[in-house]
N, C-alpha and C. Protein backbone atom coordinates (compact mmCIF):
# COMPACT_ATOMS: atom_id res chain seq x y z
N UNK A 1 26.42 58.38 3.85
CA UNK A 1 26.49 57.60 2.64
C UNK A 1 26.35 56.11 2.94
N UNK A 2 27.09 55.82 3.94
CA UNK A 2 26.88 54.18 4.21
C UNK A 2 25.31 53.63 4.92
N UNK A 3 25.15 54.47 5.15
CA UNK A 3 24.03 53.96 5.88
C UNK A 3 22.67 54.42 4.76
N UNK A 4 22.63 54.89 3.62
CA UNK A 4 21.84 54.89 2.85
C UNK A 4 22.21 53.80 1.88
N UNK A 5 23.29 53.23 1.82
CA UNK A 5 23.48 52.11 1.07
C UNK A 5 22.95 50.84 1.92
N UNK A 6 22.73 51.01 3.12
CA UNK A 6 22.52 49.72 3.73
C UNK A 6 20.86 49.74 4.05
N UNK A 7 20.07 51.21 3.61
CA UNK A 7 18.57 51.02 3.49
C UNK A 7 18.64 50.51 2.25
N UNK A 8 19.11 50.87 1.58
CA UNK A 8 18.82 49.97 -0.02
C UNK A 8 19.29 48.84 -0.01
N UNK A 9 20.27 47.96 0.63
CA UNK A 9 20.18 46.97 0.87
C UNK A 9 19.23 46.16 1.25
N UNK A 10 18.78 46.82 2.46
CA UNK A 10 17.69 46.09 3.16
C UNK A 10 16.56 46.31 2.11
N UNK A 11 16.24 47.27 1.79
CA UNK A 11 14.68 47.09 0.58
C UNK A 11 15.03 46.10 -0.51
N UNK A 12 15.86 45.69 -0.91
CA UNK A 12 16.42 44.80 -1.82
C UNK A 12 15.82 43.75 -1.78
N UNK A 13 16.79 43.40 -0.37
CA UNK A 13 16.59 41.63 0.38
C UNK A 13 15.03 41.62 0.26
N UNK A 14 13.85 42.57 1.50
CA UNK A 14 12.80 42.24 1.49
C UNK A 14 12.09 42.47 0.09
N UNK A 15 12.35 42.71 -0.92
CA UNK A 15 11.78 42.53 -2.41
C UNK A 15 11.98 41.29 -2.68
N UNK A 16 12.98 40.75 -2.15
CA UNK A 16 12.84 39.03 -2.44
C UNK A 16 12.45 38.01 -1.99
N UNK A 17 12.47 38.67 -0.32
CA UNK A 17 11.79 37.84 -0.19
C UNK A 17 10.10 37.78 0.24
N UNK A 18 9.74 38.77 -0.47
CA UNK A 18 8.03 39.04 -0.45
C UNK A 18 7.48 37.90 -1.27
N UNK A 19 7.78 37.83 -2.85
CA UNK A 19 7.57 36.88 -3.91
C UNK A 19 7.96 35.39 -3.05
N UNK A 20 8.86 35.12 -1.86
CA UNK A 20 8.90 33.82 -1.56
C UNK A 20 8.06 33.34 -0.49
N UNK A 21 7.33 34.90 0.27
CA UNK A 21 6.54 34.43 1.04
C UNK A 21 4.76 33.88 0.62
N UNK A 22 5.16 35.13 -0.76
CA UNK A 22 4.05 34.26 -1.13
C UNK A 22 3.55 33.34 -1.75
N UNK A 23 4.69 32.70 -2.60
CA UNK A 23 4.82 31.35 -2.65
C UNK A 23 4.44 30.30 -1.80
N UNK A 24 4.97 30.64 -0.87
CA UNK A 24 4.52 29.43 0.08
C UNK A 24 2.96 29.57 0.99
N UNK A 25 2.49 30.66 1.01
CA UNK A 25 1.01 31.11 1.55
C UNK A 25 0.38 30.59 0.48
N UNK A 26 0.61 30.83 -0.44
CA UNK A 26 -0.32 30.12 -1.84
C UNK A 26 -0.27 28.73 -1.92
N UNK A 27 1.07 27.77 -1.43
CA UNK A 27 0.87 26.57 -1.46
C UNK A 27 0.31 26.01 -0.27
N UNK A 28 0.65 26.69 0.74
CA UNK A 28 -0.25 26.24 2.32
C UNK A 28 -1.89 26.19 1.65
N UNK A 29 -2.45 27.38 0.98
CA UNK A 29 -3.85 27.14 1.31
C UNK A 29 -4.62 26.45 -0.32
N UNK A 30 -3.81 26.11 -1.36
CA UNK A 30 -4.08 25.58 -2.22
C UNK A 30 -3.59 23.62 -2.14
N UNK A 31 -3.08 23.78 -1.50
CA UNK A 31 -2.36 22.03 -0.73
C UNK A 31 -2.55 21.96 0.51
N UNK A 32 -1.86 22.53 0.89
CA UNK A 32 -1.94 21.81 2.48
C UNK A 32 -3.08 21.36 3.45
N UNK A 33 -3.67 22.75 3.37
CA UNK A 33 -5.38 23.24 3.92
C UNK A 33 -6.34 22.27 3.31
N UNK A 34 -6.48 21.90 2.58
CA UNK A 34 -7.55 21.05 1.82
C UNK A 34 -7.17 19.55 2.08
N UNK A 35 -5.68 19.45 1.84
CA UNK A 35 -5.49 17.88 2.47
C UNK A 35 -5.99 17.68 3.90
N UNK A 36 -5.55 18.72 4.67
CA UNK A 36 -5.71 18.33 6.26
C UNK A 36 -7.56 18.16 6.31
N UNK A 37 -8.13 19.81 5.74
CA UNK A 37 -9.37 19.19 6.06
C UNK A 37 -10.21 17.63 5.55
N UNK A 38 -9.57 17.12 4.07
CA UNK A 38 -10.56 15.79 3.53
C UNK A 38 -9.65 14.87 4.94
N UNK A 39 -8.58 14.53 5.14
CA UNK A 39 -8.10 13.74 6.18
C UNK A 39 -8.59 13.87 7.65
N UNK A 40 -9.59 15.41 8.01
CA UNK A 40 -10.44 15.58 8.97
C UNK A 40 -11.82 14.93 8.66
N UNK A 41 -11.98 15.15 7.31
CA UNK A 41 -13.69 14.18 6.89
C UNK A 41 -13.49 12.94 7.14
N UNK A 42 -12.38 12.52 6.53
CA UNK A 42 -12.34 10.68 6.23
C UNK A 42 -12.15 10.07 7.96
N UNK A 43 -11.63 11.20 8.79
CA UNK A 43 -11.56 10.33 10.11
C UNK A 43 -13.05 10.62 10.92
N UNK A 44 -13.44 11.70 10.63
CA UNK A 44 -14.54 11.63 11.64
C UNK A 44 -14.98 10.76 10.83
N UNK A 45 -15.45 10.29 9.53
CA UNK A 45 -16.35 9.58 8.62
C UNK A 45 -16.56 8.11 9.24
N UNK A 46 -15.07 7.91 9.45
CA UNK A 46 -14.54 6.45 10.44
C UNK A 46 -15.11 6.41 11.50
N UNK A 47 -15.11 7.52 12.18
CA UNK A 47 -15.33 7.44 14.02
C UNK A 47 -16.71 7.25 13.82
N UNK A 48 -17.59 7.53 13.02
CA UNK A 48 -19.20 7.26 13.11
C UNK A 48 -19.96 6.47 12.08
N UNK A 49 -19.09 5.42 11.90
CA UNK A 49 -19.57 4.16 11.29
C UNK A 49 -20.52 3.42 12.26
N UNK A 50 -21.54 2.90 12.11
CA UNK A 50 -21.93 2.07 12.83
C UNK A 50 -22.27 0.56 12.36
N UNK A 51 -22.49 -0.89 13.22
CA UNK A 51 -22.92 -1.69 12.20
C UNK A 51 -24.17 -1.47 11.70
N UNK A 52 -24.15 -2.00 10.57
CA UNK A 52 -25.48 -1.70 9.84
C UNK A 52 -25.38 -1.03 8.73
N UNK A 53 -24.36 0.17 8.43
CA UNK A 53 -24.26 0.95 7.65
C UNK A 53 -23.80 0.42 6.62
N UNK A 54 -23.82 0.96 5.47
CA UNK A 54 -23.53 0.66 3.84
C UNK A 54 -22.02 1.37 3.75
N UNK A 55 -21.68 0.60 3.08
CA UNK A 55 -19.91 1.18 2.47
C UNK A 55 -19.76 0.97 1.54
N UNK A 56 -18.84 1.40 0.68
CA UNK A 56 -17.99 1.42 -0.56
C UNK A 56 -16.71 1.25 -0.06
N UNK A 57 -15.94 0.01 -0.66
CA UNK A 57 -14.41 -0.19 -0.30
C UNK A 57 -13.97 0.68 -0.78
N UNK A 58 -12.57 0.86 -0.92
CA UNK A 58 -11.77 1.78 -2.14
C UNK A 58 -11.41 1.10 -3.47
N UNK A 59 -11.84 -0.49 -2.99
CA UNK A 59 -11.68 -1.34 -4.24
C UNK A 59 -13.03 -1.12 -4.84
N UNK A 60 -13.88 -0.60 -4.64
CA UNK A 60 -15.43 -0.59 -5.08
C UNK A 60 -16.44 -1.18 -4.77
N UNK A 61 -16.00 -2.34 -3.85
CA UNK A 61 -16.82 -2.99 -3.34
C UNK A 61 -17.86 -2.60 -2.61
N UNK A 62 -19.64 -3.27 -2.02
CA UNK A 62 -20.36 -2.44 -1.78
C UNK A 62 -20.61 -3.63 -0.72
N UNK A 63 -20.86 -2.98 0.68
CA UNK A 63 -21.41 -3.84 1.65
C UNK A 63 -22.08 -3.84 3.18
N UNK A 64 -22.16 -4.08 3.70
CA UNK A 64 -23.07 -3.82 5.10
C UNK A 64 -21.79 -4.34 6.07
N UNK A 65 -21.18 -3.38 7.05
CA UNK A 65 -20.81 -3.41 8.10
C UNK A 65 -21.24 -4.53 9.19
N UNK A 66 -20.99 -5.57 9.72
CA UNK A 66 -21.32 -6.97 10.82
C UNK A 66 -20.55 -6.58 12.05
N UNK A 67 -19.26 -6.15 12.38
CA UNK A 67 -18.59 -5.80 13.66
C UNK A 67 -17.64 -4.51 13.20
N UNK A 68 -17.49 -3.91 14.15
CA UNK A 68 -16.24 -2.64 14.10
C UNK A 68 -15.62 -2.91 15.05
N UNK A 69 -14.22 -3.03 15.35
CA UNK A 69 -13.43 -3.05 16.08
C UNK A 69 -12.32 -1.60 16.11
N UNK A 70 -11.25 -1.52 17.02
CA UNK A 70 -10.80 -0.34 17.24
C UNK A 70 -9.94 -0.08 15.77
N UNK A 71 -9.48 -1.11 14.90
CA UNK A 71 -8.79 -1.00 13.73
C UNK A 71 -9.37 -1.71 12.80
N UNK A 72 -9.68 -2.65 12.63
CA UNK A 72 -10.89 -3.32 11.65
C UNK A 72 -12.10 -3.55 11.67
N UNK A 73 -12.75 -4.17 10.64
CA UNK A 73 -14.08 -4.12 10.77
C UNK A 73 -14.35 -5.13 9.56
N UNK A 74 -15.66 -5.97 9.67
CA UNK A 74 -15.94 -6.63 8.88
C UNK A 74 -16.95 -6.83 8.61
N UNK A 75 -16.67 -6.88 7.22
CA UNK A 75 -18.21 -5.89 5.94
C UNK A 75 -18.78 -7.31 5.24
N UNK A 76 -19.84 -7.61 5.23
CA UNK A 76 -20.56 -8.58 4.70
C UNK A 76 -20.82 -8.15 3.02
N UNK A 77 -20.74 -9.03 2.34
CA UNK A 77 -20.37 -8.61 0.68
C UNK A 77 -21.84 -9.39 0.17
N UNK A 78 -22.46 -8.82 -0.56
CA UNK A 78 -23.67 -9.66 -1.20
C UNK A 78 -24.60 -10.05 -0.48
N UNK A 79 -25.75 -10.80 -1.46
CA UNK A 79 -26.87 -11.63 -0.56
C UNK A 79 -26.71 -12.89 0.00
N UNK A 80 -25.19 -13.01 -0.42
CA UNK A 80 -25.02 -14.32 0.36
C UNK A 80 -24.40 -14.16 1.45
N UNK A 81 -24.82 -14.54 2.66
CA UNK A 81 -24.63 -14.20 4.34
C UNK A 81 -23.36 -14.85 4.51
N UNK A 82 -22.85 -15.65 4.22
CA UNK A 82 -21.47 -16.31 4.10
C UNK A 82 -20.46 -15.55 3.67
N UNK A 83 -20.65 -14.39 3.33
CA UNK A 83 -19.17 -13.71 2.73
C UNK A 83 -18.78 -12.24 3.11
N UNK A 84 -18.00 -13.16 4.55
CA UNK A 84 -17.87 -11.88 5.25
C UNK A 84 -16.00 -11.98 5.38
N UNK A 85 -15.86 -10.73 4.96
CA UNK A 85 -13.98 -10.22 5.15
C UNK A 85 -14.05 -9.53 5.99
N UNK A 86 -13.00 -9.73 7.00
CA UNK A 86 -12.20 -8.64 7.65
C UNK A 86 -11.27 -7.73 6.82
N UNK A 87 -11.49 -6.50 7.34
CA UNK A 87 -10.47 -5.68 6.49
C UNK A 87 -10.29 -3.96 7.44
N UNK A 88 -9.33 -3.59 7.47
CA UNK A 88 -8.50 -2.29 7.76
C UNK A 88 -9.86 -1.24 7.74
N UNK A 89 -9.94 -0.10 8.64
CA UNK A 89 -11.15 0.70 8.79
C UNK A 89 -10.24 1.73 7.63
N UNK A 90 -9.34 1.77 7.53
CA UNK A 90 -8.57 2.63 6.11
C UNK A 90 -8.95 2.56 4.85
N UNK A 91 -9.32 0.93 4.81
CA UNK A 91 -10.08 0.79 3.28
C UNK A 91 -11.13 1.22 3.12
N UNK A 92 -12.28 1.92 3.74
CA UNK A 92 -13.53 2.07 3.73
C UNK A 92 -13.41 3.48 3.17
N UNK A 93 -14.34 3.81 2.22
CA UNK A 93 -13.95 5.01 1.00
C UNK A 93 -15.44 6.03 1.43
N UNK A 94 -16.49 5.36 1.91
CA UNK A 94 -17.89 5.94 1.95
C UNK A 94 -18.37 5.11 2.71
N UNK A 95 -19.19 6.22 3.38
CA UNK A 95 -20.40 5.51 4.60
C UNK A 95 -21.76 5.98 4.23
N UNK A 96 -22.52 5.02 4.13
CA UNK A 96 -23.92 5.74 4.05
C UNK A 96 -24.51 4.77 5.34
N UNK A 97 -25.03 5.68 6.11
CA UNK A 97 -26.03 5.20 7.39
C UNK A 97 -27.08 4.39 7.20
N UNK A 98 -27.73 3.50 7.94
CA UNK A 98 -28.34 2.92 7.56
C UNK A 98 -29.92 3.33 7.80
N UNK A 99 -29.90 4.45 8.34
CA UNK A 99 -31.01 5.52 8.45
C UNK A 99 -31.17 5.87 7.45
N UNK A 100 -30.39 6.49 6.35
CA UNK A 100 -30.15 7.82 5.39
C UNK A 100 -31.40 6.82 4.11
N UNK A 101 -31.47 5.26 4.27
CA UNK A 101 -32.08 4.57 2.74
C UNK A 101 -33.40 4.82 3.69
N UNK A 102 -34.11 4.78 4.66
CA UNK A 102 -35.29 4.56 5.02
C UNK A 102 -36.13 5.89 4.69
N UNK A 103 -36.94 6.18 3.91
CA UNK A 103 -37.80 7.13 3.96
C UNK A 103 -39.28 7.17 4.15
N UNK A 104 -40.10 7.89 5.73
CA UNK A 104 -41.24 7.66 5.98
C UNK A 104 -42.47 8.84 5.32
């Protein structure tokens, strides 16, 4: 007798906690998985900037890359050659190569 009360125990517990495992398998690959991979795009995206290339800030700004350094980099803004900011390789939202506009 006791020991058939303590299989139904145990089928109990794991009935509850099936619904919590899959709770959390559903939030791993609907959250988690998708953050890690865009935070895998946006860094390689970084690691293969080169100068020359076109960007989009995250402020919207649009500009041509002049130096990259190991943490910043500084993006020339407009046709006027004078307006160049330093700024964080974090702010940079999009890279377009400077290959990708040339078509032969």
């Amino acid at each position: 007798m006791l020991l058939s009360s303590a299989a139904s125990t145990g089928g109990a517990m794991l009935s509850l906690f099936i619904p919590l495992i899959i709770f959390f398998l559903l939030m791993y690959f609907m959250i988690m998985r998708p953050q890690k991979k865009e935070q895998q795009r946006v860094k390689s995206m970084l690691a293969a900037m080169e100068v020359g290339d076109s960007v989009v800030t995250t402020s919207g700004f649009y500009g041509v890359l002049i130096d990259i350094t190991e943490e910043d980099v500084i993006v020339e803004f407009g046709n006027n050659k004078h307006c160049r900011i330093p700024m964080r390789k974090s702010a940079i939202a999009e890279v377009e190569k400077a290959s990708d506009g040339l078509a032969d």
